[in-house]
Protein backbone atom coordinates (compact mmCIF):
# COMPACT_ATOMS: atom_id res chain seq x y z
CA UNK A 1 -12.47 44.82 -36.26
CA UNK A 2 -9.98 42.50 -35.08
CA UNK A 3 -7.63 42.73 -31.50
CA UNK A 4 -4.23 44.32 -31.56
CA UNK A 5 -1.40 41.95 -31.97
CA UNK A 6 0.02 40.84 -28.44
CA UNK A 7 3.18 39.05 -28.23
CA UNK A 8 2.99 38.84 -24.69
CA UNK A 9 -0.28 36.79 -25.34
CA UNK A 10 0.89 34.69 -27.80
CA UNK A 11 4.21 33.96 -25.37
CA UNK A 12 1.58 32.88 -22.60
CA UNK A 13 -0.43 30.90 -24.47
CA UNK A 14 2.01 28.98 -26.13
CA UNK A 15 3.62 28.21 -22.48
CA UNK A 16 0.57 26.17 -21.87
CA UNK A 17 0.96 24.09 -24.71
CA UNK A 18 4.70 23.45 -23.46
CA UNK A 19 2.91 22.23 -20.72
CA UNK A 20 1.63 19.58 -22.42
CA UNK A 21 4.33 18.38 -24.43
CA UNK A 22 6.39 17.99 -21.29
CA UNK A 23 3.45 15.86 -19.65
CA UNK A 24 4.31 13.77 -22.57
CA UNK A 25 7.82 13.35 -21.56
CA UNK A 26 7.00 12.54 -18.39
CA UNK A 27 4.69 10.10 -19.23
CA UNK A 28 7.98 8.63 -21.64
CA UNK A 29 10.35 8.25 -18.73
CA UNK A 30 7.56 7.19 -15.93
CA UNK A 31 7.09 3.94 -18.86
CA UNK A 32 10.94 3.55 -18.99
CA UNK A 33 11.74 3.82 -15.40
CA UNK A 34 14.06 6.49 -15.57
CA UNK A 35 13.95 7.83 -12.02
CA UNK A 36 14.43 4.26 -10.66
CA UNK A 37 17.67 3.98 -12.65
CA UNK A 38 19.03 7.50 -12.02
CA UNK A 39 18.41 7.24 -8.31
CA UNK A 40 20.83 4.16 -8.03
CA UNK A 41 23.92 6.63 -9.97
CA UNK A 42 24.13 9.51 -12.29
CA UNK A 43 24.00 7.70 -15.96
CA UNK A 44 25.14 8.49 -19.78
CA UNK A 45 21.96 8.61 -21.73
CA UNK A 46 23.43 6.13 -23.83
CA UNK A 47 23.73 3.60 -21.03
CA UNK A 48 20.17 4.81 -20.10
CA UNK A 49 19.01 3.80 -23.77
CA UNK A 50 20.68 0.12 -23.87
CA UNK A 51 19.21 -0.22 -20.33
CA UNK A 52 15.75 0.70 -21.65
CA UNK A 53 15.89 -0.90 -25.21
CA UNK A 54 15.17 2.63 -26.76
CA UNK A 55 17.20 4.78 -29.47
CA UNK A 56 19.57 7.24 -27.52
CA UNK A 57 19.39 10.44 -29.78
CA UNK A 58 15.40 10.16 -28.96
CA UNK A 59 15.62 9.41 -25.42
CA UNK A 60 18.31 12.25 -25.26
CA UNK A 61 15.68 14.79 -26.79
CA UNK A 62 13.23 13.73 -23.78
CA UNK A 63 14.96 13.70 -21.08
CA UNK A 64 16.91 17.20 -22.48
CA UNK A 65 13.10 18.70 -21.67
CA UNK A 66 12.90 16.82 -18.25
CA UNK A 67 15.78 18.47 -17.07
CA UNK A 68 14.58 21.86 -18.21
CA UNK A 69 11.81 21.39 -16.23
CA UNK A 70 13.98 20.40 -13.23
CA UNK A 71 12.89 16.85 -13.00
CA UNK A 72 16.33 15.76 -13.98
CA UNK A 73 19.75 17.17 -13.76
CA UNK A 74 22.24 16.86 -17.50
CA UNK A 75 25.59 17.30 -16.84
CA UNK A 76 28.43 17.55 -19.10
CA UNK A 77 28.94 14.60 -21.94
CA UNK A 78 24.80 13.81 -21.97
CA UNK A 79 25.21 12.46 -18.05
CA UNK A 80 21.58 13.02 -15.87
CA UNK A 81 21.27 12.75 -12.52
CA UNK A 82 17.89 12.19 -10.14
CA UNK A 83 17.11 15.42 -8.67
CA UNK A 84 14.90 16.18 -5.29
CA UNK A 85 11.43 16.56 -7.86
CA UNK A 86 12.39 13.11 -9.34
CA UNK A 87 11.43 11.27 -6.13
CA UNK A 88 7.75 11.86 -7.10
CA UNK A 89 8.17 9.68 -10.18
CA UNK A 90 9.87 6.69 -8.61
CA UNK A 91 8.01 3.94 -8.57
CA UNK A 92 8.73 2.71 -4.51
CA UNK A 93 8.58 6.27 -3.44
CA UNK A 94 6.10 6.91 -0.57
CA UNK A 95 3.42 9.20 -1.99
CA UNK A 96 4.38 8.51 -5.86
CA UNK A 97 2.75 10.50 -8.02
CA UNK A 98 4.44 8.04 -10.75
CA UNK A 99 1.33 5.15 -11.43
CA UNK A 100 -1.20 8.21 -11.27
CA UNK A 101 0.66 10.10 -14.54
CA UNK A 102 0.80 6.94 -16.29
CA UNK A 103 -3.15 6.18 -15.61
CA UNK A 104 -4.01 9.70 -16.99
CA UNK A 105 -0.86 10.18 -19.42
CA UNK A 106 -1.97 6.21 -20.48
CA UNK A 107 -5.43 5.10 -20.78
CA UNK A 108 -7.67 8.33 -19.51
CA UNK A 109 -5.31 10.40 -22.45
CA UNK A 110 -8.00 9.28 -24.92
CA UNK A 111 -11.00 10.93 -23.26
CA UNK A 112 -8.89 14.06 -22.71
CA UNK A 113 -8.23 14.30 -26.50
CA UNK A 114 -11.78 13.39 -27.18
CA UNK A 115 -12.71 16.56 -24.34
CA UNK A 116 -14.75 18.33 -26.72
CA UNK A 117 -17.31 15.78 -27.50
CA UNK A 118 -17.99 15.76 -23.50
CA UNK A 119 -18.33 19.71 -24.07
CA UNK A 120 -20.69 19.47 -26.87
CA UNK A 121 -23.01 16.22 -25.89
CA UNK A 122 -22.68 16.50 -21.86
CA UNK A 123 -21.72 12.71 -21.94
CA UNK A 124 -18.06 11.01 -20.18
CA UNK A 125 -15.73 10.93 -23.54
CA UNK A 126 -14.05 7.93 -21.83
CA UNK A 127 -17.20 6.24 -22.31
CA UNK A 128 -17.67 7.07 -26.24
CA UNK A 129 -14.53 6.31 -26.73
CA UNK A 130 -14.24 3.10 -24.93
CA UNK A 131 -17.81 1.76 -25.16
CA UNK A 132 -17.51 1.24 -21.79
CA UNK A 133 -17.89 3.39 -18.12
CA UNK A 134 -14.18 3.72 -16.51
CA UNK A 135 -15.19 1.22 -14.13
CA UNK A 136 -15.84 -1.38 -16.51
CA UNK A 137 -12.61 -0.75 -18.17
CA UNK A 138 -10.63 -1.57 -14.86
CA UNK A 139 -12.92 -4.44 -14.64
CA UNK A 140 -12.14 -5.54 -18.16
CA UNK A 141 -8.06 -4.41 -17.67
CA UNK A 142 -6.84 -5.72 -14.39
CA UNK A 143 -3.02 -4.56 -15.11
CA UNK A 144 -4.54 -1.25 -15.45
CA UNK A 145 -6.57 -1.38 -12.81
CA UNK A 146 -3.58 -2.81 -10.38
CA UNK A 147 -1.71 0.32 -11.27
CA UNK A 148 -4.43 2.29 -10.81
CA UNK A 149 -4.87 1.10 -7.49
CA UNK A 150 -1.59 1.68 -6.48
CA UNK A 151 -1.90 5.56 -7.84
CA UNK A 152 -4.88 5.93 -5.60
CA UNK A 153 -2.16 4.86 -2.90
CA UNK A 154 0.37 7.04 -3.63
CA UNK A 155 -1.95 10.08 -4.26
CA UNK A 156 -2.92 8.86 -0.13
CA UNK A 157 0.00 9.05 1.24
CA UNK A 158 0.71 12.16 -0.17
CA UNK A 159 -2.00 13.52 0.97
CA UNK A 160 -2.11 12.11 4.81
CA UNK A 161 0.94 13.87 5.23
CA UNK A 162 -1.73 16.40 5.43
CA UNK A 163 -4.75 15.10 6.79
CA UNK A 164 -3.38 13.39 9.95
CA UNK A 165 -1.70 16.78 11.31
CA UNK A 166 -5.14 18.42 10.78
CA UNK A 167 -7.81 16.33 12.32
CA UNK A 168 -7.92 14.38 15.43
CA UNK A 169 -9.08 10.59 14.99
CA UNK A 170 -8.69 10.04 18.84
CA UNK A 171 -12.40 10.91 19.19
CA UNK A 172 -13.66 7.72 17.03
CA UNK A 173 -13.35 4.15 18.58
CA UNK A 174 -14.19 2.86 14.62
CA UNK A 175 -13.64 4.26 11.57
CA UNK A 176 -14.15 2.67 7.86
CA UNK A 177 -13.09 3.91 4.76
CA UNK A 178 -15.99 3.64 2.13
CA UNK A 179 -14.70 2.55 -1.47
CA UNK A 180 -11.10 2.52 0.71
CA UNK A 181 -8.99 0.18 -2.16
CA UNK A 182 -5.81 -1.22 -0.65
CA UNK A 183 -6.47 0.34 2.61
CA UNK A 184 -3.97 3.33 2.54
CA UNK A 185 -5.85 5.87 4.35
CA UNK A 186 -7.03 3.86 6.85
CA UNK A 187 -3.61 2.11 7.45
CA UNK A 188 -2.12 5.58 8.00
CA UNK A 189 -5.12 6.58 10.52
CA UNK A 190 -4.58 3.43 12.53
CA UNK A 191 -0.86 3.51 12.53
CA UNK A 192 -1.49 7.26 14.77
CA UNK A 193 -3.57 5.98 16.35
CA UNK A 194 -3.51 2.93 18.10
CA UNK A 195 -6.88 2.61 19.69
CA UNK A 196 -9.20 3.03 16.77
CA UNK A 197 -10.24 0.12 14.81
CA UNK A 198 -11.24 0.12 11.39
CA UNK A 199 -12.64 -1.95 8.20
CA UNK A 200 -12.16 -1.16 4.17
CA UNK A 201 -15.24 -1.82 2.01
CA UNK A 202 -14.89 -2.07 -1.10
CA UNK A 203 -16.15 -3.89 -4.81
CA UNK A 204 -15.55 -7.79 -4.14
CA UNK A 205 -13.00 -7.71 -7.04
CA UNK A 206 -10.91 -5.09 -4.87
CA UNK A 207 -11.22 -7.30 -1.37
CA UNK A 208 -8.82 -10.26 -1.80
CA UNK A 209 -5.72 -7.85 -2.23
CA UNK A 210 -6.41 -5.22 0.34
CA UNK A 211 -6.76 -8.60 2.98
CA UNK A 212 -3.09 -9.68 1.82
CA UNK A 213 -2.34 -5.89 2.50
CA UNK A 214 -3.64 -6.33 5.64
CA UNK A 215 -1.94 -9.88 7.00
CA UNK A 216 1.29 -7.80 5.93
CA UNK A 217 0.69 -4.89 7.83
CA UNK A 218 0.71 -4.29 11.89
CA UNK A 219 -2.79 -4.02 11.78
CA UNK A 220 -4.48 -7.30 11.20
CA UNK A 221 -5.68 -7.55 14.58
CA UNK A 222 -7.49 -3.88 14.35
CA UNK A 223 -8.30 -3.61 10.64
CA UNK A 224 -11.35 -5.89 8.64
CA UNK A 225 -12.60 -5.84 4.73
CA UNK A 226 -16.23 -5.71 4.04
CA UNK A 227 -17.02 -6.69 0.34
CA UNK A 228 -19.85 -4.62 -0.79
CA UNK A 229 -21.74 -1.61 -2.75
CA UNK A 230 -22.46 1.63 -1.44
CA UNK A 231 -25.16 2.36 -3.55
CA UNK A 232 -26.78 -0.66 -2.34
CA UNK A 233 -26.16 -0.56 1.07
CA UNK A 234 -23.18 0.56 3.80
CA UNK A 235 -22.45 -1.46 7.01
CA UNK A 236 -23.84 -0.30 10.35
CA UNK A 237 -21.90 0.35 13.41
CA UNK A 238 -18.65 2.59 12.66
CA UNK A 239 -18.11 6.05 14.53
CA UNK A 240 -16.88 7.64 11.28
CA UNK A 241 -17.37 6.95 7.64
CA UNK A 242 -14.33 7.81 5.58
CA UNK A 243 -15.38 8.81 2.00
CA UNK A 244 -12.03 9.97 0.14
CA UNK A 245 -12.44 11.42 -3.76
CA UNK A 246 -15.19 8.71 -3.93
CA UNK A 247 -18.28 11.25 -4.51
CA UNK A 248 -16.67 13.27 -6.96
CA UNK A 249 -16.45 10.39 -9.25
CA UNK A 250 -20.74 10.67 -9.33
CA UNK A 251 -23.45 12.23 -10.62
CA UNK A 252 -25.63 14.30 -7.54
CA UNK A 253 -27.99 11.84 -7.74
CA UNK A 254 -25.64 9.09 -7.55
CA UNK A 255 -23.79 10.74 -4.28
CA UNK A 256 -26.99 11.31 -2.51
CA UNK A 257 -27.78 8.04 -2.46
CA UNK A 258 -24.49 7.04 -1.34
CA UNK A 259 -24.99 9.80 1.95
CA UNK A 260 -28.18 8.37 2.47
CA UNK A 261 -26.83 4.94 2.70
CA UNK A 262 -24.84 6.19 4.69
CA UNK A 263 -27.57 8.09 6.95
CA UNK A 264 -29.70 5.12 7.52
CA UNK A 265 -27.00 3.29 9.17
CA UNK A 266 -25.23 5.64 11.52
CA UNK A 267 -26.55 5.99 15.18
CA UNK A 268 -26.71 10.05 16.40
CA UNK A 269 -23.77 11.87 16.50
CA UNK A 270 -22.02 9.91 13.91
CA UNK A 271 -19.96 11.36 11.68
CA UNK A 272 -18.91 11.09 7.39
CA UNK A 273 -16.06 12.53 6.50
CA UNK A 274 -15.77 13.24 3.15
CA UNK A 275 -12.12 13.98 1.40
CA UNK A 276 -13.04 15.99 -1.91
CA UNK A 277 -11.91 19.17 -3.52
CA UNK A 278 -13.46 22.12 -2.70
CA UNK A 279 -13.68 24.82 -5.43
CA UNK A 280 -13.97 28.22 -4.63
CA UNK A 281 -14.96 31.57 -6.47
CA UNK A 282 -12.55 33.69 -8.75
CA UNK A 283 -10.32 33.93 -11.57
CA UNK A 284 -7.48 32.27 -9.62
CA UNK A 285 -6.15 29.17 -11.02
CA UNK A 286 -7.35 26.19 -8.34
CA UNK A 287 -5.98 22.05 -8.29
CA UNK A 288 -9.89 21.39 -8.07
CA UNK A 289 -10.75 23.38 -11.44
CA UNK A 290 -8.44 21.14 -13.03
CA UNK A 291 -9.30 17.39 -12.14
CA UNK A 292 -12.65 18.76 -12.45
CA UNK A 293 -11.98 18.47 -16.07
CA UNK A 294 -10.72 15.27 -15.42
CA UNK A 295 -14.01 14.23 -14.32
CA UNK A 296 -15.83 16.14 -17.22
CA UNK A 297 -13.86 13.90 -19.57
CA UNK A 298 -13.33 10.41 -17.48
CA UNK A 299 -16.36 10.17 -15.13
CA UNK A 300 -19.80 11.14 -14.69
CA UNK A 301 -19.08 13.16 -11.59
CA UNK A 302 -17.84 17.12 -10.91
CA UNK A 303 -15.52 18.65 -8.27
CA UNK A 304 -17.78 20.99 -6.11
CA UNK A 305 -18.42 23.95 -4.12
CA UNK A 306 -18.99 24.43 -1.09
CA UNK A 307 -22.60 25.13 -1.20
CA UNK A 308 -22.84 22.25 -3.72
CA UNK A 309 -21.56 19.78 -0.30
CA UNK A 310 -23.96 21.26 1.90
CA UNK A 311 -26.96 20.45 -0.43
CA UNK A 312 -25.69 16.95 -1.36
CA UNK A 313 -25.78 16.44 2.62
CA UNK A 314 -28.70 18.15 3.45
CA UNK A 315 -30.44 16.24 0.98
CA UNK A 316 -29.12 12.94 2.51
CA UNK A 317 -30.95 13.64 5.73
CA UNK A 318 -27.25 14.90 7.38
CA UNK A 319 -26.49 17.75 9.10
CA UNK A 320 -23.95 20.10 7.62
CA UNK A 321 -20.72 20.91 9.99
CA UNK A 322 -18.44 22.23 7.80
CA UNK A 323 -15.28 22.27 6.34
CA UNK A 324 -11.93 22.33 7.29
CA UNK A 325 -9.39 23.53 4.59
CA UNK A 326 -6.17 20.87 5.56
CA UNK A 327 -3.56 23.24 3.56
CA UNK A 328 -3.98 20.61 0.42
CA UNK A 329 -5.84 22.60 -2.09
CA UNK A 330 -6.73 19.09 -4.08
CA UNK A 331 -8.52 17.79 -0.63
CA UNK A 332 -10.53 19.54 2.25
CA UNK A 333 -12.54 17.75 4.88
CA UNK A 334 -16.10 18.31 4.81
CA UNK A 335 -17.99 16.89 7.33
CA UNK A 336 -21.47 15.72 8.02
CA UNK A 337 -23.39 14.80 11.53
CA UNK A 338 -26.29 12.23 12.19
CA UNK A 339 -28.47 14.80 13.76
């Protein structure tokens, strides 16, 4: 016995797998720069393809699916124009999605392809198929690891926009951002807030950059860099410690260690603030179900649950105080007390 035929089925599926193609596309005029260009004037798409050094009845094909997807706008004689959705993919955009598509359109691509080896074996596919842990890659690939750097910023922005509305800083006279790269989160906390002070630490590869960040920003006189590793050790003496999509990159083991670190150097009543999807329960389709795939294939962490936080904590020697949902379904705040 075999199921009825379904059209309706098939139609669905096969939606999905559009889905992918037009990543692809995306990924095509992200490389080209085609939202920079079209944001300075409507363009031909054979001007587009002379600008670009590419072969216009290709480029036309692409960008024909962009615009069905309402990325771009074709007008009559082959002419597209940037739309509102385009902003996202230009490069000097505040909250860019644009360096973050190439990353995982771009080098993490092979470990989605290779997905099914990291369903059948358990182990990071980026890691068979590179030899390597992602980490060491970006260690081994600094222009990749500059542009994934600045996707980490843009994905920050985006989602302070969020954050800052939602939780109240004012309470914390410090505040550093564990693992905080080039300092966006914590540049957007200081700039609302004027009295807190705060410090980025980070690999010692990642320091020298985030300091030129900082002599160009207002902040040099309230903001430090610590060079470090938090599974070695975290620096004492901050009111809050800021851990942003840092534990889901990690095994449990591996993020209880990091909590304890954590725990050992914050006095009573201190606080760590951890940025993280949240998954819940159901059928419903949820951001968090989806980059947890994307650390099934690219790390050796998981998104988690909500009683997955509250045993990673409690087993850190924290208390458990909850979590806030900040109306970003890819980031809550969960937070944890020094009891």
């Amino acid at each position: 016995m075999k199921p009825a035929f379904s059209a309706e089925s098939s139609a669905r599926i096969l939606s999905h797998l559009y889905g992918y193609q037009l990543a692809h596309c995306l990924h095509v005029v992200s490389e080209l720069n085609i939202a920079e260009l079209l944001f300075e004037s409507p363009r031909p798409v054979d001007e587009l393809a002379a600008l670009t050094g590419t072969h216009a009845p290709s480029l036309y094909r692409v960008l024909r699916v962009t615009a069905a997807a309402g990325v771009f706008e074709e007008t009559e004689g082959r002419v597209f124009r940037f739309t509102p959705d385009a902003t996202a993919l230009h490069g000097d955009a505040e909250g860019s999605v644009k360096p973050y598509f190439q990353a995982i359109m771009g080098e993490h691509s092979h470990a989605f392809a290779n997905l099914l080896h990291s369903v059948r074996t358990g182990e990071t596919a980026f890691d068979a198929y590179y030899s390597m842990d992602v980490w060491e890659f970006y260690g081994k690939h600094p222009e990749e690891a500059f542009r994934f750097n600045k996707a980490m910023a843009g994905l920050t922005q985006y989602y302070s926009h969020a954050l800052l509305p939602a939780y109240d800083f004012s309470r914390f006279r410090t505040v550093i951002d564990i693992g905080g790269g080039n300092g966006a989160l914590l540049f957007a906390i200081l700039g609302a807030y004027p009295t807190v002070y705060g410090a980025i630490f980070d690999a010692p590869a990642v320091i020298p950059e985030t300091e030129k960040l900082i002599l160009a920003s207002p902040f040099q006189d309230r903001c430090t860099t610590i060079a470090g590793n938090f599974f070695e050790a975290i620096p004492i003496g901050y009111d809050a410690y800021l851990l942003k999509f840092i534990l889901h990159d990690w095994s449990d083991d591996d993020c209880v260690v990091i909590l304890r670190n954590c725990a050992e150097v914050m006095a009573v009543g201190n606080r760590v603030l951890i940025l993280d999807s949240v998954i819940p329960s159901g059928n419903y389709p949820h951001a968090g179900k989806y980059t947890d795939v994307t650390m099934l294939a690219c790390t050796r962490g998981r998104e988690r649950s909500a009683v997955d936080f509250r045993q990673l904590i409690e087993a850190a020697g924290l208390h458990f105080a909850g979590i806030s949902d900040i109306g970003q379904e890819e980031m809550y705040l969960i937070e944890a007390v020094k009891a």
